[in-house]
N, C-alpha and C. Protein backbone atom coordinates (compact mmCIF):
# COMPACT_ATOMS: atom_id res chain seq x y z
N UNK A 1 108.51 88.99 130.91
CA UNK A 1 108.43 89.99 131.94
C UNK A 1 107.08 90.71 131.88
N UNK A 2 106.46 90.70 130.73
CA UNK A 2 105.01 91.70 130.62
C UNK A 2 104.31 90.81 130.57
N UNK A 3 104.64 89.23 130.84
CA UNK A 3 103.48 88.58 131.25
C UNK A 3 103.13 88.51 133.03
N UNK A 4 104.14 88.75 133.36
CA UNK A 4 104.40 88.55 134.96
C UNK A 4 103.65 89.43 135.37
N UNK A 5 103.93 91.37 134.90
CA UNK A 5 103.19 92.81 135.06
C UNK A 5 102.01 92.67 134.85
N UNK A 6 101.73 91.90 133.90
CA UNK A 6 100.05 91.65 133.66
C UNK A 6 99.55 90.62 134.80
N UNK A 7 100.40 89.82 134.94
CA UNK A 7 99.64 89.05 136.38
C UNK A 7 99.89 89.71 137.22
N UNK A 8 100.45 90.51 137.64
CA UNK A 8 100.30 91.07 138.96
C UNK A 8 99.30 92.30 139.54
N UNK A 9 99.38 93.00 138.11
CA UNK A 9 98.06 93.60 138.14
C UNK A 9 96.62 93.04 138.04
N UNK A 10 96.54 92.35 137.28
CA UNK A 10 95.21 91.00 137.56
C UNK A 10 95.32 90.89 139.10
N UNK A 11 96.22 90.01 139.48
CA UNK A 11 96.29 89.85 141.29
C UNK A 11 95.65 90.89 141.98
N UNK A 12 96.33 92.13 141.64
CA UNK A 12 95.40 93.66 142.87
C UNK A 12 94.44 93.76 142.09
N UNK A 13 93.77 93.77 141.14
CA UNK A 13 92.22 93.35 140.81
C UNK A 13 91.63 92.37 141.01
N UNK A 14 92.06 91.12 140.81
CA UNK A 14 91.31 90.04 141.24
C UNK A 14 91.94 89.06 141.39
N UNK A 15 92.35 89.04 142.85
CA UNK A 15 93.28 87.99 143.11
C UNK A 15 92.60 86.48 142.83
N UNK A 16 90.91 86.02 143.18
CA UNK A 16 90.93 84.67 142.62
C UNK A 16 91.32 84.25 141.05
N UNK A 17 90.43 85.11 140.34
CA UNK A 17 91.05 85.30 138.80
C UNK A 17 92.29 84.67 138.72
N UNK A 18 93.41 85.55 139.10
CA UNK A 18 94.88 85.40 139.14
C UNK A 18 95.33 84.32 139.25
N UNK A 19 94.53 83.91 140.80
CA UNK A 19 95.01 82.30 141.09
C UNK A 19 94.69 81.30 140.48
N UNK A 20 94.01 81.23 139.40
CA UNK A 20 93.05 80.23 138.97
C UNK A 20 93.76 80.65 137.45
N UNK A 21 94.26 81.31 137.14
CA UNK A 21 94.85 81.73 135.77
C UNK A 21 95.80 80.75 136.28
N UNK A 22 96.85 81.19 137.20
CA UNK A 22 98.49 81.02 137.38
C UNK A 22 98.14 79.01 137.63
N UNK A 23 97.22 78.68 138.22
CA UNK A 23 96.49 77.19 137.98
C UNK A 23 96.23 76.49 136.70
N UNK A 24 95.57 77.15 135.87
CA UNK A 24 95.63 76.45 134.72
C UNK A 24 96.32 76.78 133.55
N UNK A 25 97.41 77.62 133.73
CA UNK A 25 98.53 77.80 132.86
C UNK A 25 99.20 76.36 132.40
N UNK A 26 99.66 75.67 133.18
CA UNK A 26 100.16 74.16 132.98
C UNK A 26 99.17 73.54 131.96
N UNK A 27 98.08 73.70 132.73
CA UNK A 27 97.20 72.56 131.66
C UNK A 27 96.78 73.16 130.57
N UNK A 28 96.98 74.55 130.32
CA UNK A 28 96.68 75.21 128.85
C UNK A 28 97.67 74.79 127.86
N UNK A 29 99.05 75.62 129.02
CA UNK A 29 100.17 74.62 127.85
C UNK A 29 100.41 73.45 127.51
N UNK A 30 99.91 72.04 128.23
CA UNK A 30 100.09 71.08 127.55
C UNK A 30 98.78 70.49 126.53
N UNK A 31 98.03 71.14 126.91
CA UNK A 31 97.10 71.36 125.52
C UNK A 31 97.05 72.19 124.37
N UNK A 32 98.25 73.12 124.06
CA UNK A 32 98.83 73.44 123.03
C UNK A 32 99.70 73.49 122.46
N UNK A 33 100.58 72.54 123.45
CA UNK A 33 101.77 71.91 122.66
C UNK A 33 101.81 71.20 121.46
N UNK A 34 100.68 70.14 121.10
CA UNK A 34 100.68 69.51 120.21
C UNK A 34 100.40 70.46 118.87
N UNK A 35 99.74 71.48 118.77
CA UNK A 35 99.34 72.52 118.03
C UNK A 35 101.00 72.85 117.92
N UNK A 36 102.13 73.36 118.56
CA UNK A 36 103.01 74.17 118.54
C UNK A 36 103.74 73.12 117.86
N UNK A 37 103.99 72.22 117.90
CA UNK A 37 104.46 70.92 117.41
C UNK A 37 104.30 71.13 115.79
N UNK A 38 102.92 70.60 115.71
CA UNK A 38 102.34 70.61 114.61
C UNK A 38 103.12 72.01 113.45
N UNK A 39 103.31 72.57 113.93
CA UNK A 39 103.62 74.47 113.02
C UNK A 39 105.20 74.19 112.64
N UNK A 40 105.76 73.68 114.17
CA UNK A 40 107.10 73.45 113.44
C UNK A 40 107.40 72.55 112.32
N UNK A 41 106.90 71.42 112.71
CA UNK A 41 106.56 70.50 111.23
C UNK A 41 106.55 70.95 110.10
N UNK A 42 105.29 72.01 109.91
CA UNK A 42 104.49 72.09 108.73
C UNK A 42 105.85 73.46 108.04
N UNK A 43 106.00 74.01 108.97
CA UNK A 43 107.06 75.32 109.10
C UNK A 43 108.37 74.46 108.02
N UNK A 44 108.58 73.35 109.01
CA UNK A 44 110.20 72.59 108.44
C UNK A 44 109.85 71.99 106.90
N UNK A 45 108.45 71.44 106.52
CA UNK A 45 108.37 71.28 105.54
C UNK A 45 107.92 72.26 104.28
N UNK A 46 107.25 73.10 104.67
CA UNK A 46 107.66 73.90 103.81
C UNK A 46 109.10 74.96 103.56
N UNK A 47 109.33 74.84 104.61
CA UNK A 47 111.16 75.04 103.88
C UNK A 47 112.16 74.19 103.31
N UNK A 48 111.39 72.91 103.44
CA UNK A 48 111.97 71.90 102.64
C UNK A 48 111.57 72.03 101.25
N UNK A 49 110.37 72.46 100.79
CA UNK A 49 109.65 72.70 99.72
C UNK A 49 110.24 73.21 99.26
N UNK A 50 110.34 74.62 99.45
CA UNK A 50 111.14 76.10 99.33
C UNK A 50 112.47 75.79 98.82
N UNK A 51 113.07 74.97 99.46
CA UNK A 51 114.37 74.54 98.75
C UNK A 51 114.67 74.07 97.91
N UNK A 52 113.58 73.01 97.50
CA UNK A 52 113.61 71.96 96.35
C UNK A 52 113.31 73.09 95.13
N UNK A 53 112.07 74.12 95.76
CA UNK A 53 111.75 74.78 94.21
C UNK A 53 112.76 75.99 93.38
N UNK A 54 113.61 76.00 94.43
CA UNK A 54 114.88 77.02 94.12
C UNK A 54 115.88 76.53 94.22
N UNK A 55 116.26 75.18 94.30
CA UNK A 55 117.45 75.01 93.63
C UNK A 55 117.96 74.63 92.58
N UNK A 56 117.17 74.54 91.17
CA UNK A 56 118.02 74.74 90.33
C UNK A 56 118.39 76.79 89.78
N UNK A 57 117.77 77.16 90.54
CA UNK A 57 118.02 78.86 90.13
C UNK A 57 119.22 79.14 90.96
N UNK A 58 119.77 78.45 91.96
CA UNK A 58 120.81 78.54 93.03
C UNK A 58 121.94 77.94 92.00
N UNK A 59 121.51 76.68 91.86
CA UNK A 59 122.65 76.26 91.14
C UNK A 59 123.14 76.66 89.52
N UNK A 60 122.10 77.39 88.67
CA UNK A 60 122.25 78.04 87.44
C UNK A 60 122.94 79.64 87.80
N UNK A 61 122.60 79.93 88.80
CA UNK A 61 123.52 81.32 89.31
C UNK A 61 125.10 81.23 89.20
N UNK A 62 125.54 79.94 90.00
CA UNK A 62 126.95 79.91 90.22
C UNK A 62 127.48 80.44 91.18
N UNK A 63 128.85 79.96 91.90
CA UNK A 63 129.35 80.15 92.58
C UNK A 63 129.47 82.31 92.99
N UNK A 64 129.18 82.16 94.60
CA UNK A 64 129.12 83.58 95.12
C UNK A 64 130.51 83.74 95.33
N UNK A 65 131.30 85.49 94.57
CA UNK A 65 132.75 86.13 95.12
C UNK A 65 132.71 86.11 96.46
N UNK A 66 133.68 85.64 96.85
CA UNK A 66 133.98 86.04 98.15
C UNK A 66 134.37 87.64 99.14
N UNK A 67 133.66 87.72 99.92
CA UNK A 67 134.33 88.86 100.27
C UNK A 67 135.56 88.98 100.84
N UNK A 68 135.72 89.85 101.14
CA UNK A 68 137.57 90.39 101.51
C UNK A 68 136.94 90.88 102.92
């Protein structure tokens, strides 16, 4: 929604600006998709990491009480 407010105020300042933003929005985002891609990856593997290096402290803890 405060990206929309920000374009619309751009628009009553400079409507070519605007138009030429709201134009190459598409082609920005599919030129940083592969980047956004990339993070989740690196994101999923280091929580894969993360897991491997703490679980034997998970499993030397022992079973969690349950709550009521």
């Amino acid at each position: 929604m405060l990206t929309f407010i920000l374009w619309c105020i751009l628009f009553l300042l400079c409507w070519p600006l605007a138009l030429l933003a709201l134009a190459l929005y598409p082609i920005v985002w599919l030129l940083l998709l592969p980047f956004r891609l990339v993070g989740i990856a690196v994101g999923g593997a280091l929580e894969l990491v993360s897991a491997i290096i703490f679980l034997p402290a998970r499993l030397l803890r022992g079973p969690r009480p349950r709550s009521a």
